[in-house]
Protein backbone atom coordinates (compact mmCIF):
# COMPACT_ATOMS: atom_id res chain seq x y z
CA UNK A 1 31.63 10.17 5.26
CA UNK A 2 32.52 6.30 5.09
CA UNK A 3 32.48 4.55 1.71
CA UNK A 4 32.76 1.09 1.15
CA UNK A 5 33.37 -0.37 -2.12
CA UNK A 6 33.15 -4.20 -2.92
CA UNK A 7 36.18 -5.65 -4.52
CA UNK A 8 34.48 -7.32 -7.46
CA UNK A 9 35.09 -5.01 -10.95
CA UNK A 10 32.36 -6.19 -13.16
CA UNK A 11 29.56 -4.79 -10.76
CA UNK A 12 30.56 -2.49 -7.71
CA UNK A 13 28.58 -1.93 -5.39
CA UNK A 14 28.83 1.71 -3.02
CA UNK A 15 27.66 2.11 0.39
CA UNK A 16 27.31 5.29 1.74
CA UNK A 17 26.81 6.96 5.17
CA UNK A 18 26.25 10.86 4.98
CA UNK A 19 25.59 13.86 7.70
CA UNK A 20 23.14 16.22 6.80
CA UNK A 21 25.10 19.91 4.84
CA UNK A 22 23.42 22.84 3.15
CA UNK A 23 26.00 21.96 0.02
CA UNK A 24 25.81 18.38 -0.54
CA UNK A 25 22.67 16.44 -1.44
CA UNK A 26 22.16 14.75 2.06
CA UNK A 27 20.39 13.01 4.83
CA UNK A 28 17.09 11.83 3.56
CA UNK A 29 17.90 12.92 -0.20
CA UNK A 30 20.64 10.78 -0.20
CA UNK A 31 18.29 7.74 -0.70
CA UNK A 32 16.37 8.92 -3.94
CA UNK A 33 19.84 10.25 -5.91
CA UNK A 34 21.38 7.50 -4.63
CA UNK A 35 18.75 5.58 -6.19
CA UNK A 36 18.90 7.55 -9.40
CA UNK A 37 22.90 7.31 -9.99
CA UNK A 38 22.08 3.72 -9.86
CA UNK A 39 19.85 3.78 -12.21
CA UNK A 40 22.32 4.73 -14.63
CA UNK A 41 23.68 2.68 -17.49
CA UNK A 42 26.12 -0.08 -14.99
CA UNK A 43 30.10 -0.78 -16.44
CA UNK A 44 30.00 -4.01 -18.50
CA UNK A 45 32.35 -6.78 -17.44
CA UNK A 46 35.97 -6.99 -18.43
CA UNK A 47 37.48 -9.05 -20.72
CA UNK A 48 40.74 -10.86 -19.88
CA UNK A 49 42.75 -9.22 -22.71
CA UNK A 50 41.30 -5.90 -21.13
CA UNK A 51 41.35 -5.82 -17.19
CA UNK A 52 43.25 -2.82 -16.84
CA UNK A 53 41.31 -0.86 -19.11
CA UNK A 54 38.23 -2.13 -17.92
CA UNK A 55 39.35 -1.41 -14.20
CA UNK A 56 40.05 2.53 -15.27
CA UNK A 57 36.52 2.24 -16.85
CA UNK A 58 35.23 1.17 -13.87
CA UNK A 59 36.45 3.05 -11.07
CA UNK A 60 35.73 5.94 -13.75
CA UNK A 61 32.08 5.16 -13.77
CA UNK A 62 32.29 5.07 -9.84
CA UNK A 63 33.38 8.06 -9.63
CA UNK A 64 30.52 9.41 -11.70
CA UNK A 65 28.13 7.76 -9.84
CA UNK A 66 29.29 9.77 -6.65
CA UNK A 67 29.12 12.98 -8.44
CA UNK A 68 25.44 12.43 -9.47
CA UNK A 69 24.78 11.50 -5.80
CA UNK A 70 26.82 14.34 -4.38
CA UNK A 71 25.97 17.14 -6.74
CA UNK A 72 28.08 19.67 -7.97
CA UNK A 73 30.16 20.86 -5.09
CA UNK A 74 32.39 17.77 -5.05
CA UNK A 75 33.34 18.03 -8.97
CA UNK A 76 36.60 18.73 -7.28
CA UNK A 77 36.88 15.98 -4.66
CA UNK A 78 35.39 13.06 -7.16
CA UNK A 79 37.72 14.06 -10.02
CA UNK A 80 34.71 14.09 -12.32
CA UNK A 81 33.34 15.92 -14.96
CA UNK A 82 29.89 15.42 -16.74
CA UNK A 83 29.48 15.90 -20.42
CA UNK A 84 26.29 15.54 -22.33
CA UNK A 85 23.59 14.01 -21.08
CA UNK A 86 25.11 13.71 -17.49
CA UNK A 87 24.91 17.44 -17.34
CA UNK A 88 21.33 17.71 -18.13
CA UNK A 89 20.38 14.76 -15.78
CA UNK A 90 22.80 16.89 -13.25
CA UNK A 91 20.64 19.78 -13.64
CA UNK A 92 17.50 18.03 -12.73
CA UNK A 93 18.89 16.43 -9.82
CA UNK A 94 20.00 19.93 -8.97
CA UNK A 95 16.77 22.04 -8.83
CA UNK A 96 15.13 19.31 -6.66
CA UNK A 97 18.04 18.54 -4.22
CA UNK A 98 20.75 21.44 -4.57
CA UNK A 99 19.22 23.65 -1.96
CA UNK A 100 19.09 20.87 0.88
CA UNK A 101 15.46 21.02 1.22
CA UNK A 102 15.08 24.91 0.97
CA UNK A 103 12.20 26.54 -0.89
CA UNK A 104 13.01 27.27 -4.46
CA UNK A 105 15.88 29.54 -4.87
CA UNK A 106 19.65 30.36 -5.96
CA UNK A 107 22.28 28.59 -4.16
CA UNK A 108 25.14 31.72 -3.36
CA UNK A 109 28.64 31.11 -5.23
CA UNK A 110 28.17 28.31 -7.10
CA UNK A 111 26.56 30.30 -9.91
CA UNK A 112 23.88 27.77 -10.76
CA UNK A 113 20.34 28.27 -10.11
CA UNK A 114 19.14 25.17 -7.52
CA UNK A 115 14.97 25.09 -7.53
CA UNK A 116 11.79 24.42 -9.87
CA UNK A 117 10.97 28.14 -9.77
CA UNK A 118 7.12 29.16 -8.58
CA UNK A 119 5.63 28.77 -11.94
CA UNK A 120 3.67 25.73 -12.97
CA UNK A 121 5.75 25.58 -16.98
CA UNK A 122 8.83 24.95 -15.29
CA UNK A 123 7.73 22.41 -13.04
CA UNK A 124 5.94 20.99 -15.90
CA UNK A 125 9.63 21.35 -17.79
CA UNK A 126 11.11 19.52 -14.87
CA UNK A 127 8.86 16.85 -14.80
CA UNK A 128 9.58 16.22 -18.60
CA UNK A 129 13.13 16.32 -17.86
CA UNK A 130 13.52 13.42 -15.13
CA UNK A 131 10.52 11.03 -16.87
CA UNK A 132 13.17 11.28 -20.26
CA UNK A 133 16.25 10.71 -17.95
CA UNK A 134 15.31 8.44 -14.95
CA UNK A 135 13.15 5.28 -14.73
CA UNK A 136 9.54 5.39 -13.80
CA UNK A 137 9.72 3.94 -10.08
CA UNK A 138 12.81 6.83 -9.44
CA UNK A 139 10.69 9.74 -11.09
CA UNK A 140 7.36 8.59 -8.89
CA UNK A 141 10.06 8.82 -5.56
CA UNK A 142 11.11 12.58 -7.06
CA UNK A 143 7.77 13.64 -7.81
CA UNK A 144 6.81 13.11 -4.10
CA UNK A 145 10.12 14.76 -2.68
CA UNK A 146 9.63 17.91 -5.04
CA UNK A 147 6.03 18.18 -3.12
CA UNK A 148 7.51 17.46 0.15
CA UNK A 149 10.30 19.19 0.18
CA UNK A 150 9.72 22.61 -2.22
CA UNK A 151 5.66 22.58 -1.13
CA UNK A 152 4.52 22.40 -4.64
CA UNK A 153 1.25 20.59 -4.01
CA UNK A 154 -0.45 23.94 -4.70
CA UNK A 155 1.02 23.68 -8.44
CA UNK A 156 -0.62 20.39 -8.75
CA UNK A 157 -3.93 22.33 -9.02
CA UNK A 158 -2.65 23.47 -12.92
CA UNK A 159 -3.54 21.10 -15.59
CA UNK A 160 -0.40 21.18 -17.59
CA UNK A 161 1.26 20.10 -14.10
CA UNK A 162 -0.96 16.81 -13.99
CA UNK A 163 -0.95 16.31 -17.55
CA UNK A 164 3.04 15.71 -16.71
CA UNK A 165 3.22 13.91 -13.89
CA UNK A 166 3.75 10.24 -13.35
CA UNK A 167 0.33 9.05 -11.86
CA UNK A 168 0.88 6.73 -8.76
CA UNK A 169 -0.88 6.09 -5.52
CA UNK A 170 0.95 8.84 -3.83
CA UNK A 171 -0.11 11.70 -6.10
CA UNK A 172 -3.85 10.92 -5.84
CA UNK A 173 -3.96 10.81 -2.17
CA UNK A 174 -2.10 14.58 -2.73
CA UNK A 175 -4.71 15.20 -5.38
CA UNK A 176 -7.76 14.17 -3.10
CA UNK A 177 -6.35 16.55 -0.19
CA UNK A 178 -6.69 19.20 -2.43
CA UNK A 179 -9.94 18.40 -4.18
CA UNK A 180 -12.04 21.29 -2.49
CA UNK A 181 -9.68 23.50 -3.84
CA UNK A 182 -9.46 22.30 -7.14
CA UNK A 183 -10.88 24.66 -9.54
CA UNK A 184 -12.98 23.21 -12.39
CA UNK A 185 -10.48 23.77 -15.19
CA UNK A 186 -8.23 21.04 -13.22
CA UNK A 187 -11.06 18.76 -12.31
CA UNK A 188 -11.73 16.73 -15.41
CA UNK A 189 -7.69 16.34 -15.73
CA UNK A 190 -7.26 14.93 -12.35
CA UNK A 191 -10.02 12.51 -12.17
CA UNK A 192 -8.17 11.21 -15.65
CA UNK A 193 -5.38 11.12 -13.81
CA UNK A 194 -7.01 9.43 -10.76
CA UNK A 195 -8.81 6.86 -13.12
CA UNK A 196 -5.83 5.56 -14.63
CA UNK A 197 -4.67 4.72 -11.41
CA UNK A 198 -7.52 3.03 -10.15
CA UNK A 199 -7.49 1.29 -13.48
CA UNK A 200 -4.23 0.23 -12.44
CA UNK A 201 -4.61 -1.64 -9.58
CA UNK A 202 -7.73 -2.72 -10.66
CA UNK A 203 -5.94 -4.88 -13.22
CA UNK A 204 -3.39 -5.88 -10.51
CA UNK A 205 -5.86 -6.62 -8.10
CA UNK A 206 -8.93 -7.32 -9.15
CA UNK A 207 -8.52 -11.17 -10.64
CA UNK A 208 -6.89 -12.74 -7.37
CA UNK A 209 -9.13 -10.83 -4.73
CA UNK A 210 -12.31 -13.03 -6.68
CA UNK A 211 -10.52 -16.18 -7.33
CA UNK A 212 -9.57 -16.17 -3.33
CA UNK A 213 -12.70 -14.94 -2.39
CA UNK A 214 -15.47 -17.09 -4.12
CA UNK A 215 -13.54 -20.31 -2.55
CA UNK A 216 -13.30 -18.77 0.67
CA UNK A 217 -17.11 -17.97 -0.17
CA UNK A 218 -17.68 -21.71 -1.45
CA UNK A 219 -15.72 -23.11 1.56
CA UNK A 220 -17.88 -21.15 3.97
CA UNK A 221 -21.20 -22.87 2.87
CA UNK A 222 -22.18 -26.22 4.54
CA UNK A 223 -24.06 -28.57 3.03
CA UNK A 224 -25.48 -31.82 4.55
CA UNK A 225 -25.43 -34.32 1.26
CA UNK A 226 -22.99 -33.56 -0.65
CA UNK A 227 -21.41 -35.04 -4.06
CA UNK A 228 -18.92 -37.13 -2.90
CA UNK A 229 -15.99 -34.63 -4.36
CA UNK A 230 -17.51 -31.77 -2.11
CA UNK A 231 -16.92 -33.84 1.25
CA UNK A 232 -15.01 -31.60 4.05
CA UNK A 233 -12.77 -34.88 5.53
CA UNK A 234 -11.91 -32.91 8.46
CA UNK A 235 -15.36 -31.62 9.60
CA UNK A 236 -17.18 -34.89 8.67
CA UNK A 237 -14.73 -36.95 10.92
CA UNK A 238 -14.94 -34.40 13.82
CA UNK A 239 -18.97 -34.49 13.58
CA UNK A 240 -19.20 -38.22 13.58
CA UNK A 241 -16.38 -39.08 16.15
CA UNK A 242 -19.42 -41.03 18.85
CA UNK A 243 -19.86 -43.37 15.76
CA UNK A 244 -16.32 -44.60 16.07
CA UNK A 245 -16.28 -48.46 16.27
CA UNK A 246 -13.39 -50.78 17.66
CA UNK A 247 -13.37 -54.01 14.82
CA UNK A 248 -11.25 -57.23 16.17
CA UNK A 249 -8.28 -58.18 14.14
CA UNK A 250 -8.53 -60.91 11.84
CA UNK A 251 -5.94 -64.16 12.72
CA UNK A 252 -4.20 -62.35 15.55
CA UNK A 253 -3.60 -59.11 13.43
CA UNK A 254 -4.09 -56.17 15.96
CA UNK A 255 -7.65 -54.52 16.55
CA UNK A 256 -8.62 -51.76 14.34
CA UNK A 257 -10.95 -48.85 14.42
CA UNK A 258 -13.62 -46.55 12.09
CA UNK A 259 -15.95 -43.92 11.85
CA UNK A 260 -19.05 -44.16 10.80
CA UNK A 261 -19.98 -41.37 8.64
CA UNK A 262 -23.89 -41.10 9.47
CA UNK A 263 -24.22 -37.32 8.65
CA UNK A 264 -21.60 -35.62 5.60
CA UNK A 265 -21.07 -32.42 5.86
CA UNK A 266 -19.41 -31.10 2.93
CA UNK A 267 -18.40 -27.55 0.84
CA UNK A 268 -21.24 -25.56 -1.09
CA UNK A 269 -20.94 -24.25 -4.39
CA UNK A 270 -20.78 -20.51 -6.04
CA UNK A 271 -24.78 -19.59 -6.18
CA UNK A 272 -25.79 -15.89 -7.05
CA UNK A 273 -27.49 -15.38 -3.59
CA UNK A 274 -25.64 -13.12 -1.03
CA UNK A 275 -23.82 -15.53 1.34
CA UNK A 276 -21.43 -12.74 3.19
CA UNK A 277 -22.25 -9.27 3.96
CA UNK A 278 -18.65 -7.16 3.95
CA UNK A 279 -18.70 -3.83 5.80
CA UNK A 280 -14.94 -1.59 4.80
CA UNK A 281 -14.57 1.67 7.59
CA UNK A 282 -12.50 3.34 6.50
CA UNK A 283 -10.50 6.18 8.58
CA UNK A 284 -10.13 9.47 6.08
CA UNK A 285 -7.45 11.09 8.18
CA UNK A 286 -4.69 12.88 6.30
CA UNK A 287 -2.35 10.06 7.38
CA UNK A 288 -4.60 7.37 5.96
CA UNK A 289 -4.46 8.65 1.99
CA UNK A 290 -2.74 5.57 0.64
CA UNK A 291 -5.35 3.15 2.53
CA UNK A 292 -8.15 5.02 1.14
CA UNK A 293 -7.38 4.57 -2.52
CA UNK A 294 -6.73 0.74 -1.94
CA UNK A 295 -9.73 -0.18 0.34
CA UNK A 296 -11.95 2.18 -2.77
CA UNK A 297 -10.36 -0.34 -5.11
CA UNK A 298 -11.08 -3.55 -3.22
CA UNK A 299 -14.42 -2.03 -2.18
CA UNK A 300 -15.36 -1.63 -5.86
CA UNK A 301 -14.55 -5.32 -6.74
CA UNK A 302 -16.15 -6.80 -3.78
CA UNK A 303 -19.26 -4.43 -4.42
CA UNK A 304 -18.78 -6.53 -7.82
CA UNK A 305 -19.20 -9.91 -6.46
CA UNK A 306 -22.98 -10.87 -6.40
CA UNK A 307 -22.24 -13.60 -3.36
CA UNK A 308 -21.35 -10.49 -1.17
CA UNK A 309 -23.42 -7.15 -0.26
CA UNK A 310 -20.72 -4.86 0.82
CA UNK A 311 -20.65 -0.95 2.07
CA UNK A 312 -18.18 1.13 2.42
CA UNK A 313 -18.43 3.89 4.69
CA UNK A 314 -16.05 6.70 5.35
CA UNK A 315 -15.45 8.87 8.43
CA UNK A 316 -13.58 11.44 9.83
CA UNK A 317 -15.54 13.63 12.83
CA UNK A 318 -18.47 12.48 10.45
CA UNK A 319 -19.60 9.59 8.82
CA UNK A 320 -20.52 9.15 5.28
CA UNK A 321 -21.90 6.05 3.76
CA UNK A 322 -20.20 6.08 -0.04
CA UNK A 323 -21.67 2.76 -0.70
CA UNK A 324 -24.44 3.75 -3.57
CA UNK A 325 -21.12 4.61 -5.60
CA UNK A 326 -19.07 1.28 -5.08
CA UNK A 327 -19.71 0.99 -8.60
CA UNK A 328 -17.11 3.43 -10.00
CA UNK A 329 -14.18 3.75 -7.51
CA UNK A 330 -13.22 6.82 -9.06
CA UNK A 331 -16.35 8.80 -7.25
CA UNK A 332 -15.29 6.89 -3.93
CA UNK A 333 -12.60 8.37 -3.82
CA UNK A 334 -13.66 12.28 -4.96
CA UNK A 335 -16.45 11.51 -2.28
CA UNK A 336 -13.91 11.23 0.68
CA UNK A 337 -12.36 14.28 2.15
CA UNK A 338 -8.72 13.96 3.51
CA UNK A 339 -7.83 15.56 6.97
CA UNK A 340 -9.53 16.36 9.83
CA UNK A 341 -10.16 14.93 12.87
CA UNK A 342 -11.35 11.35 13.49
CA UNK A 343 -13.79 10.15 16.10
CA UNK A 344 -13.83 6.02 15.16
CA UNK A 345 -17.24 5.06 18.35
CA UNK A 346 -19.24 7.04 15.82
CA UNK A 347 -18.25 5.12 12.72
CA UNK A 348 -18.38 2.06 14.49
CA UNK A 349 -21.84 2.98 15.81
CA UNK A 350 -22.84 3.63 12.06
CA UNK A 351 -22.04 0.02 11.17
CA UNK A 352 -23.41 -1.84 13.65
CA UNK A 353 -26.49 -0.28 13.00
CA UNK A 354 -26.30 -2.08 9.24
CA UNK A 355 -25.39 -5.58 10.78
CA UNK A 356 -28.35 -7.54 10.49
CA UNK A 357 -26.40 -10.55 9.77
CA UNK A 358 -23.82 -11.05 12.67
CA UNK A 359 -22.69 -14.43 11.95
CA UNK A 360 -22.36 -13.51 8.50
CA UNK A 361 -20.69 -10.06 8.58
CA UNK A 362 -17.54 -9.09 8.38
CA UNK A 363 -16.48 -5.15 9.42
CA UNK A 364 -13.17 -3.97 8.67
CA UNK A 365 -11.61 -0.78 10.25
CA UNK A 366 -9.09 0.64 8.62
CA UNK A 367 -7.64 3.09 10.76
CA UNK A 368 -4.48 4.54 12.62
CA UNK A 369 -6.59 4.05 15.67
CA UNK A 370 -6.17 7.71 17.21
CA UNK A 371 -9.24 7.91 18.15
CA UNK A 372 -10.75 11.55 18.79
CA UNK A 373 -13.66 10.20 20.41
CA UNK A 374 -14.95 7.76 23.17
CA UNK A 375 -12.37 5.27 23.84
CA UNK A 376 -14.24 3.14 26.28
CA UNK A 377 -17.27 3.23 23.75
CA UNK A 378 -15.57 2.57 20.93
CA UNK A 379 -14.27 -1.02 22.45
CA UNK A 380 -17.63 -1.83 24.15
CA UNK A 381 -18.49 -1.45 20.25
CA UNK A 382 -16.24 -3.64 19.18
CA UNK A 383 -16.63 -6.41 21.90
CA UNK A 384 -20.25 -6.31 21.27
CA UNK A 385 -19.57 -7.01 17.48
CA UNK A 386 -17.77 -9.89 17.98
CA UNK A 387 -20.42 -11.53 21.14
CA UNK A 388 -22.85 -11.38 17.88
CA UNK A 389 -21.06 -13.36 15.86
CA UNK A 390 -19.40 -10.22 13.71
CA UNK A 391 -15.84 -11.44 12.14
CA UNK A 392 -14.24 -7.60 13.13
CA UNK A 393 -10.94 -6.95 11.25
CA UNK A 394 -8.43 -4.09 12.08
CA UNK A 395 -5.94 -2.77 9.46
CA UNK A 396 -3.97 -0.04 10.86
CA UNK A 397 -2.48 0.49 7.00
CA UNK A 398 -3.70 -1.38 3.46
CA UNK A 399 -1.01 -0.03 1.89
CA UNK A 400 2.78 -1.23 0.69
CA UNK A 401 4.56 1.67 2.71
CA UNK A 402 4.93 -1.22 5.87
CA UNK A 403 3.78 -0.21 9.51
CA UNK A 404 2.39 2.81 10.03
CA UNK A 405 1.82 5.30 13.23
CA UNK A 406 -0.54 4.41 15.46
CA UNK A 407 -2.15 4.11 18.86
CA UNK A 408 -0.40 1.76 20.94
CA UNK A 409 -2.86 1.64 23.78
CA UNK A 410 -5.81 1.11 21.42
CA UNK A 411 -4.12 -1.28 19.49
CA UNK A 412 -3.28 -3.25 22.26
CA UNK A 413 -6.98 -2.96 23.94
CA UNK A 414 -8.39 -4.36 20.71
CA UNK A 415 -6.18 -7.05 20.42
CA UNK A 416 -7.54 -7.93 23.86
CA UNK A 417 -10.47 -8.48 22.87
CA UNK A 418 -9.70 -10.85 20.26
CA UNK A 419 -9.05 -8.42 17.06
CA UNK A 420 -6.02 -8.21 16.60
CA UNK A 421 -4.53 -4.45 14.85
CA UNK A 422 -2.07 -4.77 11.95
CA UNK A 423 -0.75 -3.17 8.86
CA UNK A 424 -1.80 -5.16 5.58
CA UNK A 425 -0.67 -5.04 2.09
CA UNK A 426 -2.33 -5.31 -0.69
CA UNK A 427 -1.34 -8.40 -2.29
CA UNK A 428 -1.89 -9.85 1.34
CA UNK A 429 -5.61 -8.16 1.75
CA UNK A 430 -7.85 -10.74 -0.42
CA UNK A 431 -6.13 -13.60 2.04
CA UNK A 432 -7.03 -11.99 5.26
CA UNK A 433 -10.46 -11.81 3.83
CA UNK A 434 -10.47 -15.28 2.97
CA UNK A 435 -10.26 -16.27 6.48
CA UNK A 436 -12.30 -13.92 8.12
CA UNK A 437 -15.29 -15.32 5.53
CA UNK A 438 -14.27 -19.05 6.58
CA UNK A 439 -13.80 -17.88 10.31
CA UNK A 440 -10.44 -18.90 10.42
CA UNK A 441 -7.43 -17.32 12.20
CA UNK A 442 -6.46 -14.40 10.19
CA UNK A 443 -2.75 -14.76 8.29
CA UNK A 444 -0.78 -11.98 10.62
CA UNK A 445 2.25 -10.62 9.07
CA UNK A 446 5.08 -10.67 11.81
CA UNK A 447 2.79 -12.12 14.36
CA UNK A 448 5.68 -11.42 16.93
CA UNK A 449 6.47 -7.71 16.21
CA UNK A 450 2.31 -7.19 16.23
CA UNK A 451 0.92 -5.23 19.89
């Protein structure tokens, strides 16, 4: 193990590199406690009657820092012993992380019980324990590792389980996995639970995706006399370029030139007819969870905008067309089914049997691209899409968890043909959008590390 400490006292800083041990809380663990010891209350800066004192303090508070991270086995090493709350905030740390990612059970010799148990009121307990001790964005990362790592999902299926969890993205995509499963007595609880998500990122969401959209919407429209304030400079000059005329100079001044404008072409304005028809395909696969809640979201407040007729359709090995309940993203997403196989040529087939707009559609696929059915028909698809006129958009992720897995070769095939494949966040979602609507190129993140 290498440490690294920086030399500044009022706020050290520890770097640490660790090998994977049965004892120790290691490897990938190391990140979330690591995260959690810093979340703890940091040493306040010394005074200059007090450096000394405050140095002791310091290296004191260090040192507790690496026995949260550590766990219990290096009491002895660190020098360190936890008192009050420390010791409870130990103990949760503990049954999550002290059996180095073994099922729940006793750890031999140290005489402390590491694991959550089997039963869904000490989970429940648990949870209570690290939402009182830890900050919300460190509780969502320990929620996910206690159903990663100790296979707790089934527990999830209890209502006094969901009624203590910290609701994020994460949980329902684990919560729509196990929605055939789900007996009744849970199902009421985790669509609460679901909804307050959704409500969520609705808020967060909802107000930018319009404002960005209705210009790109009102930016898309051409009209041919417009109010002076509407004129597009750009494409008026480029339509009337054969009107250019050379004028002499005046009293040996040089000669100068103009356009005149005979036809202005110039920006429409919001109107409540449909201007853009937005198809979302969205890939169901296990793998895909976290896109799945975010393209329901955006698919609800585009299904919301009266300029734009969008459906959403689903698809795994089968296709399901979810759009008759854009209008409450909650049953979206309890309409989808997580896992399974995914053929994408049949999807695609689907939706280009909708288009009967081409130069007014845009299709997204949102998909890993492992593609379980026809390859070659899937991209003739796709090719024929765009020949139409079809703006065709590929999102391997909409999600904030950065690049996914994915298929290479497709990737690389559709970028071939002109549609490009790359990972999107949401914040960055209602831009790409934007320019798809005004048929612009689309706003790549990393355009060099894309396939």
């Amino acid at each position: 193990m290498t440490t690294t400490d920086s030399p500044t006292t009022d706020s050290p800083t520890t770097t640490t590199t660790a090998t994977a041990q049965d004892d120790t809380r290691t490897g990938d663990t190391m990140d979330t406690a690591s995260d959690t010891a810093t979340a703890l209350t940091a040493p306040t800066a010394p005074s200059a009657q007090h450096t000394t004192t405050a140095r002791t303090a310091s290296d004191g508070e260090r040192m507790r820092r690496w026995r949260m991270v550590l766990g219990a086995d290096s009491a002895e090493a660190t020098g360190c012993t936890l008192t009050g709350q420390d010791v409870a905030m130990d103990g949760a740390l503990e049954a999550l992380y002290g059996g180095g990612g073994k099922k729940p059970g006793g750890r031999g010799g140290s005489g402390r019980s590491a694991g959550l148990g089997a039963s869904a009121p000490s989970v429940a307990r648990w949870l209570g324990d690290i939402r009182t001790y830890f900050p919300s964005s460190v509780v969502q990362v320990m929620q996910r590792d206690a159903i990663d790592r100790l296979g707790l999902s089934a527990l999830l299926l209890e209502p006094e389980m969901l009624e203590a969890v910290e609701a994020d993205v994460h949980l329902v995509g684990t919560l729509l996995s196990l929605n055939k499963a789900m007996p009744e007595t849970t199902k009421e609880t985790a669509r609460a639970v679901v909804r307050k998500v959704v409500e969520d990122l609705e808020k967060r969401l909802e107000s930018r995706t319009k404002a960005t959209l209705t210009g790109a919407l009102d930016r898309s429209a051409r009209i041919s006399r417009p109010r002076h304030r509407d004129i597009d400079w750009d494409r008026t000059i480029r339509a009337n370029l054969k009107n250019y005329l050379t004028l002499p100079g005046a009293d040996g001044e040089p000669d100068t030139g103009t356009v005149v404008p005979e036809r202005l072409i110039g920006y429409g304005r919001a109107s409540q007819s449909v201007k853009k028809d937005v198809i979302l395909c969205i890939d169901q696969s296990g793998s895909m969870a976290a896109s799945v809640v975010y393209a329901s979201v955006f698919g609800a407040v585009l299904a919301s905008m009266r300029t734009l007729a969008t459906r959403l359709v689903v698809f795994d090995t089968a296709v399901v067309d979810l759009t008759d309940q854009l209008d409450d993203p909650v049953d979206v997403l309890f309409g989808t089914q997580l896992g399974g196989g995914t053929d994408i040529n049949r999807a695609l087939a689907y939706c280009q049997s909708k288009i009967t707009r081409p130069a007014d559609t845009v299709v997204v696929l949102i998909s890993d691209l492992y593609e379980g059915g026809i390859r070659d028909e899937m991209l003739k698809r796709v090719a024929a899409m765009k020949a139409s006129g079809v703006q065709f958009v590929t999102l391997l992720a909409l999600s904030d968890e950065g690049a996914p897995a994915y298929d290479h070769e497709h990737a690389a095939a559709l970028g071939a043909l002109g549609a490009p494949a790359f990972a999107c966040t949401p914040d960055l979602f209602p831009d790409i959008m934007a320019a798809a609507i005004e048929k612009r190129p689309l706003p790549i993140p990393d355009r060099e590390a894309q396939p």
